[in-house]
PDB file of N, CA and C in Angstrom:
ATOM      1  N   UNK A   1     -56.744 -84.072  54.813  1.00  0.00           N
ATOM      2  CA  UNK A   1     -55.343 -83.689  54.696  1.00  0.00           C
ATOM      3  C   UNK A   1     -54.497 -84.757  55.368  1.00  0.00           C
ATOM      4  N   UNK A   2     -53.496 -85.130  54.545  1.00  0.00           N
ATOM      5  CA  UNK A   2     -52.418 -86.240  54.975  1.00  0.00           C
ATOM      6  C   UNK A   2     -51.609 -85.279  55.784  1.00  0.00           C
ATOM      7  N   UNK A   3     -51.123 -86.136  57.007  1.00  0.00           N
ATOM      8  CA  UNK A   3     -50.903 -85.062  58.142  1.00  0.00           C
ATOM      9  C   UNK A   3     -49.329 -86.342  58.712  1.00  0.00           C
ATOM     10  N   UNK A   4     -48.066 -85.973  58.592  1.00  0.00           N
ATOM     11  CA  UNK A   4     -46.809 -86.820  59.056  1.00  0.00           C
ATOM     12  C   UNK A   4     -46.018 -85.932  60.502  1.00  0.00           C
ATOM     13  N   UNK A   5     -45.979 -86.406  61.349  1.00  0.00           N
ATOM     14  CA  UNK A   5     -45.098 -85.893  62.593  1.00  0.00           C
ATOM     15  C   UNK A   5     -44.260 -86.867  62.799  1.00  0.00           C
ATOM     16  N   UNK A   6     -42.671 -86.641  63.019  1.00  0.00           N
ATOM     17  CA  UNK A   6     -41.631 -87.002  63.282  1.00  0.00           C
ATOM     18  C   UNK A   6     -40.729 -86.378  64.400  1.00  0.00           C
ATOM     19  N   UNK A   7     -40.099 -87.023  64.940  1.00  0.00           N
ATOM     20  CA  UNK A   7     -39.541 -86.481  65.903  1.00  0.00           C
ATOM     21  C   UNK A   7     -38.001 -86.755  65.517  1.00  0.00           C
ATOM     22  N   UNK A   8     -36.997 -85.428  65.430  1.00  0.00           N
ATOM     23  CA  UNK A   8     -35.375 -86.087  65.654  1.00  0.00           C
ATOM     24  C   UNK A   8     -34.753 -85.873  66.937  1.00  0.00           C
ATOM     25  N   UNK A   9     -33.960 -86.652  67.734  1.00  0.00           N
ATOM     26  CA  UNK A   9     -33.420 -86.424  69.240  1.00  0.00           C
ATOM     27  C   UNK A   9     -34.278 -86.181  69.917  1.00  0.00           C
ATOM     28  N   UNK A  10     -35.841 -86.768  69.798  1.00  0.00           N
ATOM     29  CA  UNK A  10     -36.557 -86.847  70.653  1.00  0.00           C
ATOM     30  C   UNK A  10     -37.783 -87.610  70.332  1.00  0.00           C
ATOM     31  N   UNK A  11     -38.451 -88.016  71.210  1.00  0.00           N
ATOM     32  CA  UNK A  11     -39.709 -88.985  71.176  1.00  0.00           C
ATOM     33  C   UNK A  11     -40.536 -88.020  71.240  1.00  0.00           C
ATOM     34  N   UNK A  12     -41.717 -88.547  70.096  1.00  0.00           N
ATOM     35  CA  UNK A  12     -42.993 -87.245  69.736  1.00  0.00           C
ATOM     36  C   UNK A  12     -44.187 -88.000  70.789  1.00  0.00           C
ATOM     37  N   UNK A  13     -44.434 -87.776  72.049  1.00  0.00           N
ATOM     38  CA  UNK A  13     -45.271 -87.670  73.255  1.00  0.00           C
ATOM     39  C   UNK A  13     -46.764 -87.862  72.395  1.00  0.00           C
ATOM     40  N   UNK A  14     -47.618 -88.606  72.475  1.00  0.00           N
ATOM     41  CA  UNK A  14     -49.136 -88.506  72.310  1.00  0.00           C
ATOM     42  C   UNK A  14     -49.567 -87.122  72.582  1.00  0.00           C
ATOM     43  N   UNK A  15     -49.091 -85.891  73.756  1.00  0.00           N
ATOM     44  CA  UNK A  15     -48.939 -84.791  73.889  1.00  0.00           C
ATOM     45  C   UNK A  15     -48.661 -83.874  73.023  1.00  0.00           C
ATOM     46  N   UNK A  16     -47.401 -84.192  72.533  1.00  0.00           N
ATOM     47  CA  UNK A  16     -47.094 -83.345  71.408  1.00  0.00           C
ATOM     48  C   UNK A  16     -47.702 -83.472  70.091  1.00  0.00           C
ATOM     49  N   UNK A  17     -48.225 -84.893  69.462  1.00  0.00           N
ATOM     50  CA  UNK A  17     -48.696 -85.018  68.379  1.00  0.00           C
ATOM     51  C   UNK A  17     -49.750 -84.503  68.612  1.00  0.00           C
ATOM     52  N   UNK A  18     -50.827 -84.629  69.741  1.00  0.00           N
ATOM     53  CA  UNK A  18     -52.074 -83.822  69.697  1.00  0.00           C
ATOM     54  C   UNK A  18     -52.494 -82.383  69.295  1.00  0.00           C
ATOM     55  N   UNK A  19     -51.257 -81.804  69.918  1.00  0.00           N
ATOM     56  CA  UNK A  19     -51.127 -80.547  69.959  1.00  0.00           C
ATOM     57  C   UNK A  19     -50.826 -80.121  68.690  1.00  0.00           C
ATOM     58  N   UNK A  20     -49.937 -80.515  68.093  1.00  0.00           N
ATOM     59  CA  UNK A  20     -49.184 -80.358  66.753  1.00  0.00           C
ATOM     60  C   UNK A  20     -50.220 -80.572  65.620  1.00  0.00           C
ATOM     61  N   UNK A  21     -50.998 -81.673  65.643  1.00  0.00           N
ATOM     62  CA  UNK A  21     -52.344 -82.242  64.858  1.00  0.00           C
ATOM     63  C   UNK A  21     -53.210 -81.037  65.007  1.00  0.00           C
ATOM     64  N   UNK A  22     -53.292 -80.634  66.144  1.00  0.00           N
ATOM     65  CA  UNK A  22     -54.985 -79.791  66.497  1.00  0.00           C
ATOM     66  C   UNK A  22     -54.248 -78.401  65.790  1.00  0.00           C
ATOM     67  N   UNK A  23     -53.376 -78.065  65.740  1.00  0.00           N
ATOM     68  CA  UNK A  23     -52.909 -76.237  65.593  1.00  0.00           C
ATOM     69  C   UNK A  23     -52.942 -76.842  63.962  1.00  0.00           C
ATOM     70  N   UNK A  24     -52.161 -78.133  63.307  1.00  0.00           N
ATOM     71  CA  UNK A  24     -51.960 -77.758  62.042  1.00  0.00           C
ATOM     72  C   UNK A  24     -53.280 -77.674  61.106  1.00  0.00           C
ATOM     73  N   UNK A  25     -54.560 -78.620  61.929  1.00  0.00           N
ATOM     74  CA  UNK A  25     -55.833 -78.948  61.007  1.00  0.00           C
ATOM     75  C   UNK A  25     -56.143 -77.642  60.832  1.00  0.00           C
ATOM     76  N   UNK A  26     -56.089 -76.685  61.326  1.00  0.00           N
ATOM     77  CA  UNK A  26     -56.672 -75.198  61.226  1.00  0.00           C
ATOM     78  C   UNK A  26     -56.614 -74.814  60.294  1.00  0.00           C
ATOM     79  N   UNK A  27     -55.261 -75.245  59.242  1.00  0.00           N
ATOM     80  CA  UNK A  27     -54.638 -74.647  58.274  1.00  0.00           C
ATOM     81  C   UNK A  27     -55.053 -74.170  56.723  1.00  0.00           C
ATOM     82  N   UNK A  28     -56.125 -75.655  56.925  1.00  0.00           N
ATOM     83  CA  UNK A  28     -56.583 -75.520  55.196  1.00  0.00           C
ATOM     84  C   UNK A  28     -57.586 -74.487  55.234  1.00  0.00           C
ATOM     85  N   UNK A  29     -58.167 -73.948  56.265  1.00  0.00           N
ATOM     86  CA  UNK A  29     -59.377 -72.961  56.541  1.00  0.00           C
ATOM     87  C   UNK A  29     -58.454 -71.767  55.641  1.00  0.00           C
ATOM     88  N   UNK A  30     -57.105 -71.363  55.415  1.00  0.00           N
ATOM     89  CA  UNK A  30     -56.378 -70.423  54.892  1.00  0.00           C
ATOM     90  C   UNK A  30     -56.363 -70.584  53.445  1.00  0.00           C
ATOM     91  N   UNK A  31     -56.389 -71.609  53.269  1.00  0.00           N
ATOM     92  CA  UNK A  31     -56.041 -72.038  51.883  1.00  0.00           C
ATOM     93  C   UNK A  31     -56.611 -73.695  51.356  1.00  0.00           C
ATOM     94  N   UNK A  32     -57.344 -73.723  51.097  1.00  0.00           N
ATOM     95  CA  UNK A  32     -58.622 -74.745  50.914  1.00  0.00           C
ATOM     96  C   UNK A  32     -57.775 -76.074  50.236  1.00  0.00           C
ATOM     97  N   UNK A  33     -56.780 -76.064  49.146  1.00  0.00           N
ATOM     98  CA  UNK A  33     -55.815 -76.551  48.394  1.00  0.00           C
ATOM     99  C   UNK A  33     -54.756 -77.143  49.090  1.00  0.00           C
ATOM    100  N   UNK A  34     -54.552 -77.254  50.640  1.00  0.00           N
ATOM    101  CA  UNK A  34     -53.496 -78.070  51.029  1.00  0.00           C
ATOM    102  C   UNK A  34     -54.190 -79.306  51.530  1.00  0.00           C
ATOM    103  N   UNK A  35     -52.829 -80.118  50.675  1.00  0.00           N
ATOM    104  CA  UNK A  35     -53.177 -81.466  50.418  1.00  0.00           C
ATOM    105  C   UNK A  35     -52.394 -82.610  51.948  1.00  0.00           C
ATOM    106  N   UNK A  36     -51.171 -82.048  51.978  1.00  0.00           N
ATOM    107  CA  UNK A  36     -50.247 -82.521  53.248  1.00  0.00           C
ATOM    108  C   UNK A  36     -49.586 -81.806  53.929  1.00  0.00           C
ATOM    109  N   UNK A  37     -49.277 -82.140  55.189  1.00  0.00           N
ATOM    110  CA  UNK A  37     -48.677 -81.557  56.316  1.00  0.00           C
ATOM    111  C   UNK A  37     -47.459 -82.222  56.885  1.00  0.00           C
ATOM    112  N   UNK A  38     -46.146 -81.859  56.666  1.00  0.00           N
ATOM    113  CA  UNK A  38     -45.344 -83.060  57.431  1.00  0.00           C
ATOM    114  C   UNK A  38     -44.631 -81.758  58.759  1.00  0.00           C
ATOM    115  N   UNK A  39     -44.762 -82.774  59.377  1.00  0.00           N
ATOM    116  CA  UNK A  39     -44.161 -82.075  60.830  1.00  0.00           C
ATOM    117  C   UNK A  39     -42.967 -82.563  61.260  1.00  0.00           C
ATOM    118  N   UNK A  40     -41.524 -82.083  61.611  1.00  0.00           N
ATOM    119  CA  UNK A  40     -40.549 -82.380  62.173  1.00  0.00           C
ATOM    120  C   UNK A  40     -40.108 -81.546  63.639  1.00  0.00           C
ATOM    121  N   UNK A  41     -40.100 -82.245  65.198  1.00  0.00           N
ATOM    122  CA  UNK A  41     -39.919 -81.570  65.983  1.00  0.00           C
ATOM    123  C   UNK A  41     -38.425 -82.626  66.344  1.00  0.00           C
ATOM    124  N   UNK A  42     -37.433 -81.011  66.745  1.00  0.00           N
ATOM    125  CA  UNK A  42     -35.996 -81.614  66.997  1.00  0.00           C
ATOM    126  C   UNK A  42     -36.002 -81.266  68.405  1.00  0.00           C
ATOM    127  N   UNK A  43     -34.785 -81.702  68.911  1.00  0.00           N
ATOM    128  CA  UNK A  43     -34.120 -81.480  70.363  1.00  0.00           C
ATOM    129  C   UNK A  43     -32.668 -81.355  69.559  1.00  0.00           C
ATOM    130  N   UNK A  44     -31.906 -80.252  69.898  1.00  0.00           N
ATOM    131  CA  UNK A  44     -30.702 -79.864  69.962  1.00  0.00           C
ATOM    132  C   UNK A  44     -29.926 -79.327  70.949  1.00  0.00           C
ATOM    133  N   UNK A  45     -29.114 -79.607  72.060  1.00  0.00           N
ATOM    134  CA  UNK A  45     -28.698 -79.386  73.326  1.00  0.00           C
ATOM    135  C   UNK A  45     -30.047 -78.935  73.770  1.00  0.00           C
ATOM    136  N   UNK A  46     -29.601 -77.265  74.094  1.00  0.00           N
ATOM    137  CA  UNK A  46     -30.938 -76.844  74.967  1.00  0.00           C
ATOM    138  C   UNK A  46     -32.271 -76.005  74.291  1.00  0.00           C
ATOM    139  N   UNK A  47     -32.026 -76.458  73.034  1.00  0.00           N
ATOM    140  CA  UNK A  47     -33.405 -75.946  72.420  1.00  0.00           C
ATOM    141  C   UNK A  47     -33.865 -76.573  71.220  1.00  0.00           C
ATOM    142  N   UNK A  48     -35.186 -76.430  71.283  1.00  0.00           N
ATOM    143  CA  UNK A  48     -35.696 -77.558  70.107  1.00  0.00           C
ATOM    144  C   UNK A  48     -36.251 -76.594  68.965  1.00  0.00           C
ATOM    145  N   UNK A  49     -36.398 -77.537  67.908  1.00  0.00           N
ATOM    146  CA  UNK A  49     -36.752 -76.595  66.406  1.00  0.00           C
ATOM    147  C   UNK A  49     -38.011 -77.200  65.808  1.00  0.00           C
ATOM    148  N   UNK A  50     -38.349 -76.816  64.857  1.00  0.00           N
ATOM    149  CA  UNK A  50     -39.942 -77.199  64.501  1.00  0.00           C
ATOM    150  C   UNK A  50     -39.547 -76.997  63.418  1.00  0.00           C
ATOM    151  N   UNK A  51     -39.883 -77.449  62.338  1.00  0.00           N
ATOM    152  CA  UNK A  51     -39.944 -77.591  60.656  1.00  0.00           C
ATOM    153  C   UNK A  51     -41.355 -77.719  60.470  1.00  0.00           C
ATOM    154  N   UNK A  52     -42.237 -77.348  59.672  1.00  0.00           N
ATOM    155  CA  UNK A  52     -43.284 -77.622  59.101  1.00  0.00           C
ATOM    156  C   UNK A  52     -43.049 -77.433  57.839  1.00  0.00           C
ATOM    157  N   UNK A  53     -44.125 -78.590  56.772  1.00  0.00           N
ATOM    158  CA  UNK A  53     -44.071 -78.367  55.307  1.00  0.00           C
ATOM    159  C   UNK A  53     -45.085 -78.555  55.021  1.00  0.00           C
ATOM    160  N   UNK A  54     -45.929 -77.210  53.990  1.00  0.00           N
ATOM    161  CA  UNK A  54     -47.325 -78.090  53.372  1.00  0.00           C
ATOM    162  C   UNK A  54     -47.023 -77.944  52.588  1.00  0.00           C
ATOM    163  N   UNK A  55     -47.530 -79.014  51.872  1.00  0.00           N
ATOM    164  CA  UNK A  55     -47.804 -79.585  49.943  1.00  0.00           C
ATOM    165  C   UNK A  55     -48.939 -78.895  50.096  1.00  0.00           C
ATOM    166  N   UNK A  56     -49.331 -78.123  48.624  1.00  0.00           N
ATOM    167  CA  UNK A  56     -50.863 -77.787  47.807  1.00  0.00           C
ATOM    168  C   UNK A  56     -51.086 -77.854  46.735  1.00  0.00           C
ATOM    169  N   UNK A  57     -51.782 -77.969  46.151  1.00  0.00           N
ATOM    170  CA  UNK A  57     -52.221 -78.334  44.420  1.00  0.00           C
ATOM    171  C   UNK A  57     -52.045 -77.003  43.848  1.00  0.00           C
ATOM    172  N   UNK A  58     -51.496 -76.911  42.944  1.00  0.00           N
ATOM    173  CA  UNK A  58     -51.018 -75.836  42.091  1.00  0.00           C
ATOM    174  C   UNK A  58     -50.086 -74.630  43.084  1.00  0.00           C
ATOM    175  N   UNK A  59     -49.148 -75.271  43.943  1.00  0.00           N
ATOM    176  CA  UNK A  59     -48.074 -74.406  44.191  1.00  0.00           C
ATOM    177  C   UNK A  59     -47.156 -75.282  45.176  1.00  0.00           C
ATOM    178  N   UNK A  60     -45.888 -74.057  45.523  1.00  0.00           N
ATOM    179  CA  UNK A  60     -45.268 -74.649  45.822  1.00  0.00           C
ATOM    180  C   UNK A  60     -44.940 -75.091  47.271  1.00  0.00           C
ATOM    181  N   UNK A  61     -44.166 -75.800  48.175  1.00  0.00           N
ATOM    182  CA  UNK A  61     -44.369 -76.470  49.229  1.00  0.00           C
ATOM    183  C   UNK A  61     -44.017 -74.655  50.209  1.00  0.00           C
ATOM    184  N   UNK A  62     -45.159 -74.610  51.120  1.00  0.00           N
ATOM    185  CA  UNK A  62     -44.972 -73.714  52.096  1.00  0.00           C
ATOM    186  C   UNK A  62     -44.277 -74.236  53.244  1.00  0.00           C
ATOM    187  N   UNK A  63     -43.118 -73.587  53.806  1.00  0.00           N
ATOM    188  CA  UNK A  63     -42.112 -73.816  55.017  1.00  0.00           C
ATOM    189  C   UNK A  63     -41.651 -73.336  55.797  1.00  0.00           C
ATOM    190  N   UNK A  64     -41.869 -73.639  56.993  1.00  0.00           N
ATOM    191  CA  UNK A  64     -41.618 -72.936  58.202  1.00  0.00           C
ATOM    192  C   UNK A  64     -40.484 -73.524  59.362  1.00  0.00           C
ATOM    193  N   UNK A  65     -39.749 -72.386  59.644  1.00  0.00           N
ATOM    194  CA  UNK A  65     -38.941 -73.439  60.573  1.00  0.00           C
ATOM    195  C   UNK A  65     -38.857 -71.960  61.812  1.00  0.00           C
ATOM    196  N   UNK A  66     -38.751 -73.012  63.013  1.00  0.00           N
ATOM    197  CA  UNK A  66     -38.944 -71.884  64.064  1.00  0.00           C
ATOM    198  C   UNK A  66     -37.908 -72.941  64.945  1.00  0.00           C
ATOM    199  N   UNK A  67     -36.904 -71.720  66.009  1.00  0.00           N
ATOM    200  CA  UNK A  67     -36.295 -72.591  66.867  1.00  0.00           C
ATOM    201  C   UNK A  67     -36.471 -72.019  68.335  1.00  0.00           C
ATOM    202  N   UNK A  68     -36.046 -72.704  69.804  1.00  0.00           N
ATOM    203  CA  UNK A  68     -36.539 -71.874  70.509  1.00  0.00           C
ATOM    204  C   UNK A  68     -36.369 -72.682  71.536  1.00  0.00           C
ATOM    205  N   UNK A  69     -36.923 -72.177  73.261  1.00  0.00           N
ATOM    206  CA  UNK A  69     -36.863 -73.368  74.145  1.00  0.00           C
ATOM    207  C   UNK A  69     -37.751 -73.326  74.489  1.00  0.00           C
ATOM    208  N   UNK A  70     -38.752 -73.356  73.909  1.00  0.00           N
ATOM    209  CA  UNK A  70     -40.262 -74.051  73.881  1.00  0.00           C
ATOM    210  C   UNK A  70     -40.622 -74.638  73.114  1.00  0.00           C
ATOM    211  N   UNK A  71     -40.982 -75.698  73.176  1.00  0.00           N
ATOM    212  CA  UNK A  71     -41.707 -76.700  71.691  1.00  0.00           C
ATOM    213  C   UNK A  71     -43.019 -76.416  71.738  1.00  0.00           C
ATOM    214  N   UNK A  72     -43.991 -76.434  72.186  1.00  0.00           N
ATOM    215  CA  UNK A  72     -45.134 -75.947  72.295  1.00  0.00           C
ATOM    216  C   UNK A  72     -45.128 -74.753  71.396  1.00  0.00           C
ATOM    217  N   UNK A  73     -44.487 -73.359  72.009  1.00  0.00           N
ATOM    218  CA  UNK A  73     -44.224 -71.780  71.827  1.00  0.00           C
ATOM    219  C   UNK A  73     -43.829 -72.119  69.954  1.00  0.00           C
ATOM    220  N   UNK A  74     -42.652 -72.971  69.944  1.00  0.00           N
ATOM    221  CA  UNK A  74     -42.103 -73.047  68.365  1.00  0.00           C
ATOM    222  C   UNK A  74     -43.330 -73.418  67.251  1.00  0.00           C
ATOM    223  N   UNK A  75     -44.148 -74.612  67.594  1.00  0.00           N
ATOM    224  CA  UNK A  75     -45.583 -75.207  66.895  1.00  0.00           C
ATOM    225  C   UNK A  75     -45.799 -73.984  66.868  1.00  0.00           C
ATOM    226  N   UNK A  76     -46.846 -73.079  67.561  1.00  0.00           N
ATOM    227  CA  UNK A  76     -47.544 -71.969  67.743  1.00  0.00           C
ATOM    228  C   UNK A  76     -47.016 -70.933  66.961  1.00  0.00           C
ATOM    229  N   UNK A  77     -45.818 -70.987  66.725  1.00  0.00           N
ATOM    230  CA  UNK A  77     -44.904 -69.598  65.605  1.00  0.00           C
ATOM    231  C   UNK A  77     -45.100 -70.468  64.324  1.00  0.00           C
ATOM    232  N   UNK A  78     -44.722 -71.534  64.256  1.00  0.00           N
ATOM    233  CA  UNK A  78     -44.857 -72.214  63.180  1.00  0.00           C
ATOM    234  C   UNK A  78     -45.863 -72.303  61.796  1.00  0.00           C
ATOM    235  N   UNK A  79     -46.763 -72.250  63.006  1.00  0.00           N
ATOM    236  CA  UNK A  79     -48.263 -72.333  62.440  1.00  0.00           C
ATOM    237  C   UNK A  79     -48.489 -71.015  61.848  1.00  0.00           C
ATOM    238  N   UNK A  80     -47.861 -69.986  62.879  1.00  0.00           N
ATOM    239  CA  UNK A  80     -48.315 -68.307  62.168  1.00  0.00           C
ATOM    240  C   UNK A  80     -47.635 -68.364  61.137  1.00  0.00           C
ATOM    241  N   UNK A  81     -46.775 -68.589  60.545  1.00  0.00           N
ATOM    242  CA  UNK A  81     -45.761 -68.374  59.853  1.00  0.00           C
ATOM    243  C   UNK A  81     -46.481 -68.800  58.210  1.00  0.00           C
ATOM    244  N   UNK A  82     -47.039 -69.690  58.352  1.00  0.00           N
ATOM    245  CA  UNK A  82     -47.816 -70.271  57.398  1.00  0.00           C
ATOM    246  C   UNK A  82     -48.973 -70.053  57.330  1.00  0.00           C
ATOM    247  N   UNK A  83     -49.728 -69.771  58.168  1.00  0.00           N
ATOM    248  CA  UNK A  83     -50.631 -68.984  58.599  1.00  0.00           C
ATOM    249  C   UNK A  83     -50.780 -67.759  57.495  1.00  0.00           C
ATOM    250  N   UNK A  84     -49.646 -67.173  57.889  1.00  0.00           N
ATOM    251  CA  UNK A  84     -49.413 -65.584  56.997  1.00  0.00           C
ATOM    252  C   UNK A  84     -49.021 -66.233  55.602  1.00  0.00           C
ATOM    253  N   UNK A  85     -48.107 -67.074  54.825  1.00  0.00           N
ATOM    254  CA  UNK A  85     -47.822 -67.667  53.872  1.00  0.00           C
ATOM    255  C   UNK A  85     -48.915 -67.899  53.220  1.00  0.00           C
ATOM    256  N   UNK A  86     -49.915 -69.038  53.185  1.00  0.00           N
ATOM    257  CA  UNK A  86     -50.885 -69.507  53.139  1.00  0.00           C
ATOM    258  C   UNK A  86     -51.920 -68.341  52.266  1.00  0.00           C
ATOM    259  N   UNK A  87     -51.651 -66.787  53.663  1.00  0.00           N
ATOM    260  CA  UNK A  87     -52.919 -66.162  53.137  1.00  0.00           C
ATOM    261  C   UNK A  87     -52.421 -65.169  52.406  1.00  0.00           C
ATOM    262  N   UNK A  88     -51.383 -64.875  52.240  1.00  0.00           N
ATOM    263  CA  UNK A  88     -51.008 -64.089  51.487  1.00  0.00           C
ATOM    264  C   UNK A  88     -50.498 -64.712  49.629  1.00  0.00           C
ATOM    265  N   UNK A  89     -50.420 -66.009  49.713  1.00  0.00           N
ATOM    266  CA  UNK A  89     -50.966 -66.789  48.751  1.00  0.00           C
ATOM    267  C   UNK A  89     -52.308 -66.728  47.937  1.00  0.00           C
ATOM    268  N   UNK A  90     -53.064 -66.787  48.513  1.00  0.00           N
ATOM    269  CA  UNK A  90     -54.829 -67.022  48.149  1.00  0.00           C
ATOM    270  C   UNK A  90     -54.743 -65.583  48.088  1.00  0.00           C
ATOM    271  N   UNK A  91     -54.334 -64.322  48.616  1.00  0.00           N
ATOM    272  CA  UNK A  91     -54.597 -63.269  47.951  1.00  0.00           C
ATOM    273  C   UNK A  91     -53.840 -63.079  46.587  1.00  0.00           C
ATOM    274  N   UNK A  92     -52.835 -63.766  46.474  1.00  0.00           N
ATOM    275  CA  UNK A  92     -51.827 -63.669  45.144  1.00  0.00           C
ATOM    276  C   UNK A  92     -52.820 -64.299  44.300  1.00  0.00           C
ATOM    277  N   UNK A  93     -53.333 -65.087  44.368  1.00  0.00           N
ATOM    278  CA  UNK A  93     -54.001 -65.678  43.332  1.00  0.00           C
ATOM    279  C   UNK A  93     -55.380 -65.237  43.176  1.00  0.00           C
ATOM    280  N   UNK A  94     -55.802 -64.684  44.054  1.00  0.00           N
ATOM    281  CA  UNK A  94     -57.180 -64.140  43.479  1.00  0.00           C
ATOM    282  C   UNK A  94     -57.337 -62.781  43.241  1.00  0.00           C
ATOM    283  N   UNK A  95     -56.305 -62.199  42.975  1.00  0.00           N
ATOM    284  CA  UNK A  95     -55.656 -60.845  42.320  1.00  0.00           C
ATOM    285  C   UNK A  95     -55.460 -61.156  41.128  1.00  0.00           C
ATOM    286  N   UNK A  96     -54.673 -62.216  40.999  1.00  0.00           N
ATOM    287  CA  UNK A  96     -54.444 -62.758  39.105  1.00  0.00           C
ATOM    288  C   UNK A  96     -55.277 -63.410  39.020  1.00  0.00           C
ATOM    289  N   UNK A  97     -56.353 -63.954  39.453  1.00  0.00           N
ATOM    290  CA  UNK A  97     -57.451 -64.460  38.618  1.00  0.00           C
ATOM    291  C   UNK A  97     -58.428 -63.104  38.417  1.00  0.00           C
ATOM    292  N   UNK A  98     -58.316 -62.069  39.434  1.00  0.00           N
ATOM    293  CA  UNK A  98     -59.466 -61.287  39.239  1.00  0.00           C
ATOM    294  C   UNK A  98     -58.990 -59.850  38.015  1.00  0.00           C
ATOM    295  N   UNK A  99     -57.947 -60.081  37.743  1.00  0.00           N
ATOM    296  CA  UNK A  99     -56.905 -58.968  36.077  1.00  0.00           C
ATOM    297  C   UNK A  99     -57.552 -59.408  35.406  1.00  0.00           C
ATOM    298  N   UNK A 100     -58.073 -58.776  34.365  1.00  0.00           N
ATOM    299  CA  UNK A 100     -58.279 -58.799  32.896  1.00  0.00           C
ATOM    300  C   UNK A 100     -57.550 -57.656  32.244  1.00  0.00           C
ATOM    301  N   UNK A 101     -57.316 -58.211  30.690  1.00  0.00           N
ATOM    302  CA  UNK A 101     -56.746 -57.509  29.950  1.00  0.00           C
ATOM    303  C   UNK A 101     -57.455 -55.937  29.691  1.00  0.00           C
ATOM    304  N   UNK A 102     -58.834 -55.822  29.958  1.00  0.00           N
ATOM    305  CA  UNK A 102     -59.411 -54.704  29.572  1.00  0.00           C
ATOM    306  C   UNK A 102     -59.433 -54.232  30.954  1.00  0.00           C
ATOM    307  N   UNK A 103     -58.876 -54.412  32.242  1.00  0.00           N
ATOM    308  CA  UNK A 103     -58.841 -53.880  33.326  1.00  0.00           C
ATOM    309  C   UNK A 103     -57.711 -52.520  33.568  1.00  0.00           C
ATOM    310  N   UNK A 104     -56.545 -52.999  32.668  1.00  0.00           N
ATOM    311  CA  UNK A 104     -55.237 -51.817  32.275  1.00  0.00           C
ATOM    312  C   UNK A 104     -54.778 -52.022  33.642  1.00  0.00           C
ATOM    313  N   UNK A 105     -55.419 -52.918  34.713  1.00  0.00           N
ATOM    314  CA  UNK A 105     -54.326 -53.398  35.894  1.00  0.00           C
ATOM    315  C   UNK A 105     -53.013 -54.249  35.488  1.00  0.00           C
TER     316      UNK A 105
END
């Protein structure tokens, strides 16, 4: 998985990319089909925001944005957020793959 972290109004710390890297690799375990990960962590006066975006093959970009005065705490919501997206996806689709017409579902 192609994996991008950016930082706006703030410098992304070897700290933070680690952290941010290690919570997002978890992700494809939800959904086997994500292809990229781009990460945006902001600083805005006194609280920072988190954007996450994954690309996946045959759908559309999953997105999360969390704000807060924890950057750490925001990653960590972030991740659930898509987390739940992700799996409630792969159940959408293996509900319509598992209909047939002679099912009367």
């Amino acid at each position: 998985m192609e994996m991008t972290i950016a930082g706006r109004h703030l410098e992304v710390t070897p700290a933070i990319r680690e952290y941010a890297e290690k919570r997002v690799a978890k992700l494809p375990k939800y959904y086997d089909r994500v292809q990229a990960a781009h990460v945006v962590v902001e600083k805005a006066e006194r609280q920072h925001a988190v954007e996450m975006r994954l690309t996946a093959d045959r759908a559309e970009a999953f997105v999360a944005k969390v704000q807060g005065m924890d950057l750490y705490a925001c990653i960590d919501q972030a991740v659930e957020k898509l987390e739940r997206q992700l799996t409630d996806h792969k159940d959408m689709v293996r509900h319509r793959m598992g209909k047939t017409p002679m099912s009367g579902a």
